[in-house]
N, C-alpha and C. Protein backbone atom coordinates (compact mmCIF):
# COMPACT_ATOMS: atom_id res chain seq x y z
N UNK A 1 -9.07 10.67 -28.18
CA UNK A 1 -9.84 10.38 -26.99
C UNK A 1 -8.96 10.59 -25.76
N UNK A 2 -9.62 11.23 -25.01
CA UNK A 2 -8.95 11.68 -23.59
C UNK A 2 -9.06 9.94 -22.41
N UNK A 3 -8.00 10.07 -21.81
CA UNK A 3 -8.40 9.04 -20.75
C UNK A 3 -8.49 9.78 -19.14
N UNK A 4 -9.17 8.84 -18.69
CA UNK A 4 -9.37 9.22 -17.41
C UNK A 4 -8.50 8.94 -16.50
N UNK A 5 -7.77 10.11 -15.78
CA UNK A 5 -6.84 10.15 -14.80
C UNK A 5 -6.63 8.91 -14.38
N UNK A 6 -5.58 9.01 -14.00
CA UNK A 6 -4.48 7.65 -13.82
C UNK A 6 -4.57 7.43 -12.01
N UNK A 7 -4.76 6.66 -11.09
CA UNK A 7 -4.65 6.05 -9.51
C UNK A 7 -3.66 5.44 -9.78
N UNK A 8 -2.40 5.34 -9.06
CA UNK A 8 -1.36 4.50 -8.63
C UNK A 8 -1.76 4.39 -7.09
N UNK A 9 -2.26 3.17 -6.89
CA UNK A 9 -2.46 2.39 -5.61
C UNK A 9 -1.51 1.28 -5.02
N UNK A 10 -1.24 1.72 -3.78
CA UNK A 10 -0.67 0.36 -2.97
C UNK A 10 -1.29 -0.28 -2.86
N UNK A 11 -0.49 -1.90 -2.22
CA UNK A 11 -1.83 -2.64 -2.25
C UNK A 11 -1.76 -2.60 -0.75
N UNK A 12 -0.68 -3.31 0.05
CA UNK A 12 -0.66 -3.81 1.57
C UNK A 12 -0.44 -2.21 2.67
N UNK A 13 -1.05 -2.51 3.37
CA UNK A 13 -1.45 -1.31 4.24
C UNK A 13 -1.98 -0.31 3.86
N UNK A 14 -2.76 -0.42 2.15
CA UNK A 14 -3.74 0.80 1.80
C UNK A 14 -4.73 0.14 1.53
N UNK A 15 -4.67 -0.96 0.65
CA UNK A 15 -6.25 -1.36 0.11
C UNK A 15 -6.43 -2.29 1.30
N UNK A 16 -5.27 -3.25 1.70
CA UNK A 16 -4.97 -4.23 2.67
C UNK A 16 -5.40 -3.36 3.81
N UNK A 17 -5.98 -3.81 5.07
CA UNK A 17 -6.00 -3.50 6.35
C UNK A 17 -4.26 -3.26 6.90
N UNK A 18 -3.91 -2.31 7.10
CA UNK A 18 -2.61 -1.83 7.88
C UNK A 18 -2.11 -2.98 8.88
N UNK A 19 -3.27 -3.24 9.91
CA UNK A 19 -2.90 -4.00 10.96
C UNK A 19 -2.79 -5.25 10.54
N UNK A 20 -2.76 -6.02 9.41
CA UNK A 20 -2.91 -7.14 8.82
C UNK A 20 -1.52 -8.47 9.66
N UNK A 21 -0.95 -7.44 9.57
CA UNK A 21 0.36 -8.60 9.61
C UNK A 21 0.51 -8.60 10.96
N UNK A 22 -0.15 -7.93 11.99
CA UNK A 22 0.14 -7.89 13.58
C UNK A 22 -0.26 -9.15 14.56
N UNK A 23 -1.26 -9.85 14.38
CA UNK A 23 -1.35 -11.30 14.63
C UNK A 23 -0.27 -11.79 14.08
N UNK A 24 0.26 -12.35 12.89
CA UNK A 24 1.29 -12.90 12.48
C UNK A 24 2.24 -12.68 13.47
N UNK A 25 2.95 -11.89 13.49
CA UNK A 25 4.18 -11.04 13.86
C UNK A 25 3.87 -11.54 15.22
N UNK A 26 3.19 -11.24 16.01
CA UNK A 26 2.91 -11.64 17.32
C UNK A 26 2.97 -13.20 17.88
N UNK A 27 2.04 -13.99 17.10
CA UNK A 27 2.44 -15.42 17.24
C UNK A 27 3.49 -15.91 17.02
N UNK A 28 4.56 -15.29 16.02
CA UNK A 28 5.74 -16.23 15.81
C UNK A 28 7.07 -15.02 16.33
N UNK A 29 6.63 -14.08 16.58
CA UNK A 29 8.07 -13.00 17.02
C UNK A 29 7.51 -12.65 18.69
N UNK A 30 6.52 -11.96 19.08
CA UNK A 30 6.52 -11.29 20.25
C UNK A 30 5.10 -11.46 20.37
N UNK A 31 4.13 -12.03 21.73
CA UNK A 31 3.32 -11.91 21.42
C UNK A 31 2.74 -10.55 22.09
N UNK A 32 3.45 -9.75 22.49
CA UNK A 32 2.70 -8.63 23.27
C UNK A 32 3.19 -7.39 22.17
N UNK A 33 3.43 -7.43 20.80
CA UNK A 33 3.56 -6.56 20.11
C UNK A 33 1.69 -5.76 19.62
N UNK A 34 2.43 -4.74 19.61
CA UNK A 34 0.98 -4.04 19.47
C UNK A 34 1.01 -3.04 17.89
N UNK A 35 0.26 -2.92 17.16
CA UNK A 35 0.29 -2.20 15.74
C UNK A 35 1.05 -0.98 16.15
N UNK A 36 0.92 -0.15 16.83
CA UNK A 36 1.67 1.16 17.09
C UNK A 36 2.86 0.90 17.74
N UNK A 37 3.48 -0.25 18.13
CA UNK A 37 4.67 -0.31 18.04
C UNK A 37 5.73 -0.76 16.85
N UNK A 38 4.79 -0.02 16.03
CA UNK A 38 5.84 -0.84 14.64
C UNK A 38 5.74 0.92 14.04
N UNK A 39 7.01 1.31 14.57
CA UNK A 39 7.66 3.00 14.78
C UNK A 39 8.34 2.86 13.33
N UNK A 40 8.71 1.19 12.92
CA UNK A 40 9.12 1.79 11.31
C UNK A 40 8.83 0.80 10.54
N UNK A 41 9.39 0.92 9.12
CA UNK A 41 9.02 0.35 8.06
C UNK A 41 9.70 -1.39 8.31
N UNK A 42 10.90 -1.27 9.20
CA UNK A 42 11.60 -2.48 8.81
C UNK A 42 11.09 -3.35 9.79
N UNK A 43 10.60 -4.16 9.40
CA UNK A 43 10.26 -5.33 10.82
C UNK A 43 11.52 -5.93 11.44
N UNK A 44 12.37 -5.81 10.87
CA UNK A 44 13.45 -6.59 11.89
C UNK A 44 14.12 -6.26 12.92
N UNK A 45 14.08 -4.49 12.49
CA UNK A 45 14.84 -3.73 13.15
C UNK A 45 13.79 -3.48 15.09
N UNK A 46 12.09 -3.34 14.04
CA UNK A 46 11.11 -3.14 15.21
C UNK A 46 11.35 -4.74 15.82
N UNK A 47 11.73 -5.77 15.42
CA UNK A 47 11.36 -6.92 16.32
C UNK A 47 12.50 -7.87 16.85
N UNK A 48 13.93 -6.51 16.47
CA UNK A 48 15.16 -6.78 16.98
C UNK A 48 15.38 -8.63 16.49
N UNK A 49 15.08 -8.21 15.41
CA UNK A 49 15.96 -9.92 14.89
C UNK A 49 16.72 -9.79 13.69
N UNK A 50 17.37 -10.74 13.40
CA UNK A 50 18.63 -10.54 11.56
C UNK A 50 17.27 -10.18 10.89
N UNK A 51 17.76 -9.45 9.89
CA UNK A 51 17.31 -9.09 8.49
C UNK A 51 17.06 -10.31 7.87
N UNK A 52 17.86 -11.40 7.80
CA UNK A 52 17.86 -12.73 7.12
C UNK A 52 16.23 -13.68 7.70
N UNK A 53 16.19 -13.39 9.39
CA UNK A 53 15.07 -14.26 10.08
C UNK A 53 14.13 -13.48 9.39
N UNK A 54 14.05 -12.24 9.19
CA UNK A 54 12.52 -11.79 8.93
C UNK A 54 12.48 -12.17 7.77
N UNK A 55 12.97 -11.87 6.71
CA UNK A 55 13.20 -12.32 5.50
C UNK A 55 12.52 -13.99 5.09
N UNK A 56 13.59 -15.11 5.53
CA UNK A 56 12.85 -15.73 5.39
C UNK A 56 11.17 -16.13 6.10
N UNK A 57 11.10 -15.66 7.35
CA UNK A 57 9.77 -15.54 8.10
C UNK A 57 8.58 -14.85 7.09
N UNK A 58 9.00 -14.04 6.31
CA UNK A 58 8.21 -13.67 5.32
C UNK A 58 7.89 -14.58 4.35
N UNK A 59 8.98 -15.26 3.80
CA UNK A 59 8.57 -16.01 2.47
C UNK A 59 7.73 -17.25 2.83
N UNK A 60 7.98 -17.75 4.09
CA UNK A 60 7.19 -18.72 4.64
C UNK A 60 5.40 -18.27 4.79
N UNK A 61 5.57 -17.57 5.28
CA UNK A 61 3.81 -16.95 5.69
C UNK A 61 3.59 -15.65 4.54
N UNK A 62 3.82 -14.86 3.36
CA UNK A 62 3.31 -14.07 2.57
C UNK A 62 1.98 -14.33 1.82
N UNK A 63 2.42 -15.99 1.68
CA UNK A 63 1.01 -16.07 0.68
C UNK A 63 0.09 -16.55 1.75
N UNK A 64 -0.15 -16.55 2.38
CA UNK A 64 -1.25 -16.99 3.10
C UNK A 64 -1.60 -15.93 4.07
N UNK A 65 -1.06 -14.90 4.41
CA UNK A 65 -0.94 -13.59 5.20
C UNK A 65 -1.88 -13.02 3.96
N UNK A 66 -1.32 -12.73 3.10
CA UNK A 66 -2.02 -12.24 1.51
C UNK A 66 -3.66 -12.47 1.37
N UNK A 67 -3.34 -13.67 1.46
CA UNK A 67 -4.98 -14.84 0.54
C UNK A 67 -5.58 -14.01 1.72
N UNK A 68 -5.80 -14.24 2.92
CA UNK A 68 -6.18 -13.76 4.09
C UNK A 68 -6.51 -12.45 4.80
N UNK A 69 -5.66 -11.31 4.19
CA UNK A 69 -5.93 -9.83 4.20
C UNK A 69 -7.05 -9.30 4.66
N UNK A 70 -7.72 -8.41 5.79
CA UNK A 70 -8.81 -8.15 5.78
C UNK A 70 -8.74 -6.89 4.80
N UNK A 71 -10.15 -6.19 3.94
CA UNK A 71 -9.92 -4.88 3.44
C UNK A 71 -9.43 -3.74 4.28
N UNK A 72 -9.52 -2.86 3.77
CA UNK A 72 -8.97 -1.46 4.75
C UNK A 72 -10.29 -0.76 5.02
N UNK A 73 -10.59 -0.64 6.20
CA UNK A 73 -11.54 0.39 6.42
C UNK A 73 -12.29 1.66 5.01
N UNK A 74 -13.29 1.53 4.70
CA UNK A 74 -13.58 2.27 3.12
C UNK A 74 -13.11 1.85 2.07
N UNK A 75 -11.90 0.98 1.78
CA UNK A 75 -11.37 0.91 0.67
C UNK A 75 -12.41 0.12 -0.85
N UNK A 76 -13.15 -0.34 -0.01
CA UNK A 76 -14.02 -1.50 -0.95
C UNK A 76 -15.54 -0.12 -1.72
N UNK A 77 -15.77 0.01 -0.62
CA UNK A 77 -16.44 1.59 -1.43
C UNK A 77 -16.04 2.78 -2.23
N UNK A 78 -15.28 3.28 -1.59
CA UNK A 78 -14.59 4.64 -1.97
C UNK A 78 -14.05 3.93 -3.46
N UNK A 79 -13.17 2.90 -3.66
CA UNK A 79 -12.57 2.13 -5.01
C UNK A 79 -13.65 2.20 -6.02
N UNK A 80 -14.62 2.04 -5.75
CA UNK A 80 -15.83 1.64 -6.35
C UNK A 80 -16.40 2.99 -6.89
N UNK A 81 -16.51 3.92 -6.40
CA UNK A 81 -17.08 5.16 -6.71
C UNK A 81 -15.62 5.46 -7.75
N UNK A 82 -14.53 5.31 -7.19
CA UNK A 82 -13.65 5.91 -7.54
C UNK A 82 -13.11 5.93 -9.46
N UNK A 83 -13.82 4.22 -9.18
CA UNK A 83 -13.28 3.27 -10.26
C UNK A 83 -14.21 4.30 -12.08
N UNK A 84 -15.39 5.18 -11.62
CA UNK A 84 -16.16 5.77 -12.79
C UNK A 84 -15.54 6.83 -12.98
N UNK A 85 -14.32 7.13 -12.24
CA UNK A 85 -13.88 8.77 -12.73
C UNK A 85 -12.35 8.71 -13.12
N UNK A 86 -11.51 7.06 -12.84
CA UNK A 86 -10.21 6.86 -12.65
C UNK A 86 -10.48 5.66 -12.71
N UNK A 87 -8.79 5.37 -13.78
CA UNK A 87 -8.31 4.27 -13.86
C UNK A 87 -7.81 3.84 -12.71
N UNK A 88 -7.83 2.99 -12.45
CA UNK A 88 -6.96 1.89 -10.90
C UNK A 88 -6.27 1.43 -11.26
N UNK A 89 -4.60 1.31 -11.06
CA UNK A 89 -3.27 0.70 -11.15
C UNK A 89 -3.21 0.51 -9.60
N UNK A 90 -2.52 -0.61 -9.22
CA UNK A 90 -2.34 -0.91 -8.05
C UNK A 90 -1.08 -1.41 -8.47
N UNK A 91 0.18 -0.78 -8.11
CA UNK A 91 1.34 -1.16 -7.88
C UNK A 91 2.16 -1.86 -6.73
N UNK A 92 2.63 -2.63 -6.40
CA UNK A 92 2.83 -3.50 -4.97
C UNK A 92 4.51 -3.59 -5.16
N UNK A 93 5.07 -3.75 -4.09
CA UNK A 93 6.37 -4.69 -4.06
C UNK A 93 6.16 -6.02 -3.68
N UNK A 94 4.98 -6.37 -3.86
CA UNK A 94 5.22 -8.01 -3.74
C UNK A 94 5.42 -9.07 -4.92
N UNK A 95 5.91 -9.44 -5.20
CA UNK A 95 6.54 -10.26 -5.92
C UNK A 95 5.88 -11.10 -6.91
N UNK A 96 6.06 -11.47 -8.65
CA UNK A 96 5.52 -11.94 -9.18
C UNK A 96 4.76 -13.26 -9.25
N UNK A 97 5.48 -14.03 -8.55
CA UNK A 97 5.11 -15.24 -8.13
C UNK A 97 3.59 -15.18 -7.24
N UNK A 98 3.46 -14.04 -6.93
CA UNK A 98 2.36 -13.86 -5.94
C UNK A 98 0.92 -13.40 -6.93
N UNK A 99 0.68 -12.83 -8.12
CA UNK A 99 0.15 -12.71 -8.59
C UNK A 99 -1.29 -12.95 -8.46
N UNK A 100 -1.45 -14.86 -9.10
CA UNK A 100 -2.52 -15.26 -9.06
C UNK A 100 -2.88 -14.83 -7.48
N UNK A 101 -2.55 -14.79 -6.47
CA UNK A 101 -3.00 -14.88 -4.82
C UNK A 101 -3.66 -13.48 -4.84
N UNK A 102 -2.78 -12.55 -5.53
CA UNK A 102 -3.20 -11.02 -5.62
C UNK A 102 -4.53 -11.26 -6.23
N UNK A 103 -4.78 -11.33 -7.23
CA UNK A 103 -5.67 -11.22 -8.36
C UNK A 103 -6.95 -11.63 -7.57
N UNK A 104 -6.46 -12.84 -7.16
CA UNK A 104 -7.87 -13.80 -6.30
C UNK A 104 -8.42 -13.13 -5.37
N UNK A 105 -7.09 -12.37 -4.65
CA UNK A 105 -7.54 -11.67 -3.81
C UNK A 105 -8.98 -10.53 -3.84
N UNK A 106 -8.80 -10.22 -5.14
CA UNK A 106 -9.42 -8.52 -5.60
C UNK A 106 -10.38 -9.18 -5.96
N UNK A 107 -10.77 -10.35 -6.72
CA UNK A 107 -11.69 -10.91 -7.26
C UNK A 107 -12.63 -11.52 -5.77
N UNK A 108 -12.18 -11.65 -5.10
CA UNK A 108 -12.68 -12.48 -3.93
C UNK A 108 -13.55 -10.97 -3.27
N UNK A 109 -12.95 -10.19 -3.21
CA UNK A 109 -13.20 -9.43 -2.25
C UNK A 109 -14.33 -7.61 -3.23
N UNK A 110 -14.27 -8.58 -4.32
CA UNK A 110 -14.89 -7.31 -5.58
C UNK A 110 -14.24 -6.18 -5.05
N UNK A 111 -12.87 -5.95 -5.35
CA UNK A 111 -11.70 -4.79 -5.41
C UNK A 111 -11.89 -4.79 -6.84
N UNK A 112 -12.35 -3.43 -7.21
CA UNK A 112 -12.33 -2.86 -8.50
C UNK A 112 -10.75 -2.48 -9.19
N UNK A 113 -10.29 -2.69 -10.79
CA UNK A 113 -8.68 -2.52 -10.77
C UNK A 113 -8.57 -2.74 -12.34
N UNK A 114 -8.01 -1.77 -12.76
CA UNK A 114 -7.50 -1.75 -14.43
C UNK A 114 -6.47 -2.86 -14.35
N UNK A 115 -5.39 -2.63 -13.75
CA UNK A 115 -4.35 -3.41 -13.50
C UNK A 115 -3.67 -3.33 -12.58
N UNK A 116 -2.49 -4.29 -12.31
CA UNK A 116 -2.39 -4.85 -10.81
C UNK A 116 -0.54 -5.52 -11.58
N UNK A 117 0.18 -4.39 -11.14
CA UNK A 117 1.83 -4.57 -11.10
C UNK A 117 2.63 -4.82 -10.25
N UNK A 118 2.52 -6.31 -10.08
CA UNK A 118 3.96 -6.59 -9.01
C UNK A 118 5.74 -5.81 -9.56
N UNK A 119 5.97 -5.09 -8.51
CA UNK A 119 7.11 -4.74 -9.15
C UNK A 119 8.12 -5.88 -8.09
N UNK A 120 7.62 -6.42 -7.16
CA UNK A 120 8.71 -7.02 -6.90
C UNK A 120 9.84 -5.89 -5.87
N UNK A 121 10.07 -5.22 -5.58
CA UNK A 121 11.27 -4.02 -5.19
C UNK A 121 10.06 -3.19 -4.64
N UNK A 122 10.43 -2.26 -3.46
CA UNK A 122 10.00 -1.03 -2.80
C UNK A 122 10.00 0.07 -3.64
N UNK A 123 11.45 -0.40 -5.21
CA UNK A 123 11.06 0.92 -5.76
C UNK A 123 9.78 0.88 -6.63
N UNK A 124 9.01 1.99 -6.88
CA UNK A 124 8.17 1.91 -7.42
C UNK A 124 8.12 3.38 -8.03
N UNK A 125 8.84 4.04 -8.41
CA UNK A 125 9.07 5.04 -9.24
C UNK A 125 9.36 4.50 -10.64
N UNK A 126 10.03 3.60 -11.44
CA UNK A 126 9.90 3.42 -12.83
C UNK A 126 8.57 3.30 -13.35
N UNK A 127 7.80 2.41 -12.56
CA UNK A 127 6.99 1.67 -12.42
C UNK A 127 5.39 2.84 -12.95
N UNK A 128 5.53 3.92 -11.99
CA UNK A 128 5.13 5.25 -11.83
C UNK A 128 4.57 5.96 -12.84
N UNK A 129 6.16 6.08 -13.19
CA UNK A 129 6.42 7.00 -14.45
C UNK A 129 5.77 6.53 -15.60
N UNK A 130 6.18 5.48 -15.65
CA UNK A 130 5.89 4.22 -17.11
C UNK A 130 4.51 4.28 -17.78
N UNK A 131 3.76 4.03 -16.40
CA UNK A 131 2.31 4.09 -16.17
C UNK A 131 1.44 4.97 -16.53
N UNK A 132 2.25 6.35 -16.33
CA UNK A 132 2.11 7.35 -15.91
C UNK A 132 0.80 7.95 -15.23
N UNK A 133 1.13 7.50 -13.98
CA UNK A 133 -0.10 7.89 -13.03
C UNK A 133 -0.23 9.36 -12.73
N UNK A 134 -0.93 9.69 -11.95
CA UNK A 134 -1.23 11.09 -11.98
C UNK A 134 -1.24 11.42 -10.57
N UNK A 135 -2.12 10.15 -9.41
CA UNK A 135 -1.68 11.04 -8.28
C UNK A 135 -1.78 9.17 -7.69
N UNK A 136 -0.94 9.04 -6.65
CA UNK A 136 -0.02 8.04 -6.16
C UNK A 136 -1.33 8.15 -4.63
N UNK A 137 -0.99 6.22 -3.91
CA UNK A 137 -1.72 6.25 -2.69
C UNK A 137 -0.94 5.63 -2.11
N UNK A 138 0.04 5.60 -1.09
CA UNK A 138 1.08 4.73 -0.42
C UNK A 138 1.07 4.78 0.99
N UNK A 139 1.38 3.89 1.77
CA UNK A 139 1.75 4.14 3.44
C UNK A 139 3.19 4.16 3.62
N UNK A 140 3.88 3.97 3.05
CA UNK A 140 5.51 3.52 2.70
C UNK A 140 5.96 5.07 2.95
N UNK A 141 6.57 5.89 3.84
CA UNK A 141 7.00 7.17 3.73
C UNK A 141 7.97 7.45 2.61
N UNK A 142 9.05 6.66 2.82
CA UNK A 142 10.24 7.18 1.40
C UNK A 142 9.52 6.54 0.25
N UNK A 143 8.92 5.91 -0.28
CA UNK A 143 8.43 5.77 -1.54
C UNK A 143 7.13 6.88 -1.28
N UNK A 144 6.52 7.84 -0.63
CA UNK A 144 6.02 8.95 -1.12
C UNK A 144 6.62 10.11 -1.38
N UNK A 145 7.75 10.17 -0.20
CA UNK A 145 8.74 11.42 -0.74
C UNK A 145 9.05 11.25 -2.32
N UNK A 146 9.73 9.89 -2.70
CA UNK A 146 10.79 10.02 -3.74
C UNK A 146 9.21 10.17 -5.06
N UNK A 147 8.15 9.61 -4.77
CA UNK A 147 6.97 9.66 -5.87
C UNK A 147 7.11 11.04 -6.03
N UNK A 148 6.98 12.03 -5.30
CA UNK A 148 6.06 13.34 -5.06
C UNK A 148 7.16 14.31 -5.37
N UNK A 149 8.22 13.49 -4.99
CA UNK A 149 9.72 14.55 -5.57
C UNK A 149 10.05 14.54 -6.61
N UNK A 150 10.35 13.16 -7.36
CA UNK A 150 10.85 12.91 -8.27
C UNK A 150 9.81 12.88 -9.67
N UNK A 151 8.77 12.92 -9.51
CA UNK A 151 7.26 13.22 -10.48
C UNK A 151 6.56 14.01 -10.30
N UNK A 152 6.77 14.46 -8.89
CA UNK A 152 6.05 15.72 -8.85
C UNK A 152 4.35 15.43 -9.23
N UNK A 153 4.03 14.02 -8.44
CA UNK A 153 2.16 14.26 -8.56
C UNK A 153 2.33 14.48 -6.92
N UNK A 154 0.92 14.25 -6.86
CA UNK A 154 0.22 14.29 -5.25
C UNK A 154 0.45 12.91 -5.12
N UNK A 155 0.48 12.92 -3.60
CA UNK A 155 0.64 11.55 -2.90
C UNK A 155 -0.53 11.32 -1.70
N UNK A 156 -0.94 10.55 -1.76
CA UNK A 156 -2.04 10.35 -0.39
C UNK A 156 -1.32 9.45 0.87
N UNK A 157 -0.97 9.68 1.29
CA UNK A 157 -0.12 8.87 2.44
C UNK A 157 -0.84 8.37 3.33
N UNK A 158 -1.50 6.66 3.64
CA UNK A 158 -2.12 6.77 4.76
C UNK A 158 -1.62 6.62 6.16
N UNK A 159 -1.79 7.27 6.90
CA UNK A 159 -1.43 7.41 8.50
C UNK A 159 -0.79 6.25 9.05
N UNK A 160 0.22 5.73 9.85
CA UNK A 160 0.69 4.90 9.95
C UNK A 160 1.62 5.11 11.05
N UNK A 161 1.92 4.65 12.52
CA UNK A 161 2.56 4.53 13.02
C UNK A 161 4.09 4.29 12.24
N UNK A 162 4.40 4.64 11.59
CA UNK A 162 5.80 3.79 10.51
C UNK A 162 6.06 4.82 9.71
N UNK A 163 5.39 6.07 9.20
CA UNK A 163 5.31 6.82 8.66
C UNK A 163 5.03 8.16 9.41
N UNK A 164 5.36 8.62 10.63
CA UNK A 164 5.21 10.11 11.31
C UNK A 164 6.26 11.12 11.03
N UNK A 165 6.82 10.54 9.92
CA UNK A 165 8.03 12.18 9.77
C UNK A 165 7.36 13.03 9.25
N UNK A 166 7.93 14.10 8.85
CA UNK A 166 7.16 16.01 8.47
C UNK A 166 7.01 15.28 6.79
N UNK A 167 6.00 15.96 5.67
CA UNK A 167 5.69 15.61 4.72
C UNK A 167 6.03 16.91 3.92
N UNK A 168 6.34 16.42 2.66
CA UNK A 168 6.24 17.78 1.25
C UNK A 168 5.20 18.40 1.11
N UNK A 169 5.56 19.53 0.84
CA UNK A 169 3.54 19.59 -0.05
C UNK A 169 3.49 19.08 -0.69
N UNK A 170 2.42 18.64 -1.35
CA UNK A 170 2.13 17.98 -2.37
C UNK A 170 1.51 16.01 -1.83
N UNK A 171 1.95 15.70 -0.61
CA UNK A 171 1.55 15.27 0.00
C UNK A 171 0.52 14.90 1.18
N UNK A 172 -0.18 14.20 1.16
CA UNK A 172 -1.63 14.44 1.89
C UNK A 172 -2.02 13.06 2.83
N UNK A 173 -1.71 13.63 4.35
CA UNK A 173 -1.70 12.47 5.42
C UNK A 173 -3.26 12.06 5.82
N UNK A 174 -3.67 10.94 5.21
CA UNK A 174 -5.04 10.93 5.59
C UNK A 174 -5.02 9.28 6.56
N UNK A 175 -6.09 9.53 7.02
CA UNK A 175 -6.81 8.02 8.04
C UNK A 175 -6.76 7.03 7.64
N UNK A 176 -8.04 7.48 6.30
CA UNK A 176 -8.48 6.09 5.42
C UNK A 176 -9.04 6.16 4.43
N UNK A 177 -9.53 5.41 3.76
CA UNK A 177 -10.42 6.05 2.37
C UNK A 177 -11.29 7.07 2.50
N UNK A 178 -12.27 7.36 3.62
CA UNK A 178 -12.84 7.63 3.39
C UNK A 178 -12.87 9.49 3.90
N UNK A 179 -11.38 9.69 3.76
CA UNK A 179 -10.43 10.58 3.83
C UNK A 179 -10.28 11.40 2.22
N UNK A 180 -10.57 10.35 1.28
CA UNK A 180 -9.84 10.34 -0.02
C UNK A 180 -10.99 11.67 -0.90
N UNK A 181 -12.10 11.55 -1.36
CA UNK A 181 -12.76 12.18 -1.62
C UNK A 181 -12.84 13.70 -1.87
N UNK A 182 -12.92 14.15 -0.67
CA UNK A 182 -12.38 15.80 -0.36
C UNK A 182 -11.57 16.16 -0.60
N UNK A 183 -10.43 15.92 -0.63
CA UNK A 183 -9.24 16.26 -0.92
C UNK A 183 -8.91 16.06 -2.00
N UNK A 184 -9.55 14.93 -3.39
CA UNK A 184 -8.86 14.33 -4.55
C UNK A 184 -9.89 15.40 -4.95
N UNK A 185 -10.47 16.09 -4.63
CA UNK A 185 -11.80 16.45 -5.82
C UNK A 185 -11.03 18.07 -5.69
N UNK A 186 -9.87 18.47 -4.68
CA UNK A 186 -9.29 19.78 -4.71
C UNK A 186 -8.17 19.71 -5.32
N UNK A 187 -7.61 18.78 -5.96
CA UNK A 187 -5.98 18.59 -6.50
C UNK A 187 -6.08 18.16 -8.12
């Protein structure tokens, strides 16, 4: 028996609304920060504080930033159509402990999902491989390079102030879900 192509999905800033964490960030770091000023991946560096403050500033507010998530523009549809032609893996770097919050999350919000892998770490290439997904969905720029390099599937990258460097082929800069369609039905 054949299975049906493999989705490796992010969860935060793909299935998650992107702008999710920008209220946060604003009430307790800057309040005149705006989503397009977050030029990169590292919040500490965009909100000029230790690595250590954001750090713990994270572990304090994650799960409740989480539980709270709005969806992503299309993601709750497009998943849904998606879910009769492809398996759904949603791979995250958020951390095991976070699980049940994840789970509730998808259940709360009827997010369709085979399974759902905290790896804990940004890397998410073992994780990948293991799985063996077929074509990857990330906002994270170096975890699409190293996916798309080092496995050589397609990557869907969604658009992101944090993510504007030049892309591989094999990589595909879209809006939002509802981006996904056209393009997955040519690769």
């Amino acid at each position: 028996m054949t299975r049906k192509p493999r989705l490796g999905i992010d969860i935060d800033g793909t299935v998650t609304c992107p702008k999710t964490f920008v209220p946060y960030l604003q009430k307790d770091f800057n309040e005149k920060l705006r989503y397009e000023d977050i030029t990169e991946y590292n919040l500490a560096n965009v909100l000029k504080c230790e690595e250590e403050e954001m750090l713990n500033w994270f572990k304090n507010n994650e799960s409740y930033i989480y539980q709270n998530s709005p969806v992503a523009e299309g993601a709750k549809d497009i998943l849904n159509q998606l879910k009769h032609e492809y398996e759904l893996y949603y791979i995250s770097a958020r951390h095991h402990y976070l699980e049940d919050i994840t789970k509730t999350w998808f259940d709360t919000h009827n997010i369709p999902f085979d399974q759902i892998i905290l790896t804990g770490s940004h890397d998410k290439l073992k994780v990948t491989k293991e799985q063996r997904i077929d074509v990857f969905f990330e906002d994270k720029l170096d975890n699409a390079l190293d996916i798309n390099e080092k496995l050589n599937i397609p990557v869907f990258l969604f658009d992101t102030p944090y993510n504007q460097k030049s892309l591989n082929k094999g990589i595909y800069r879209i809006n939002n879900w509802h981006d996904v369609s056209s393009i997955l039905s040519k690769i």
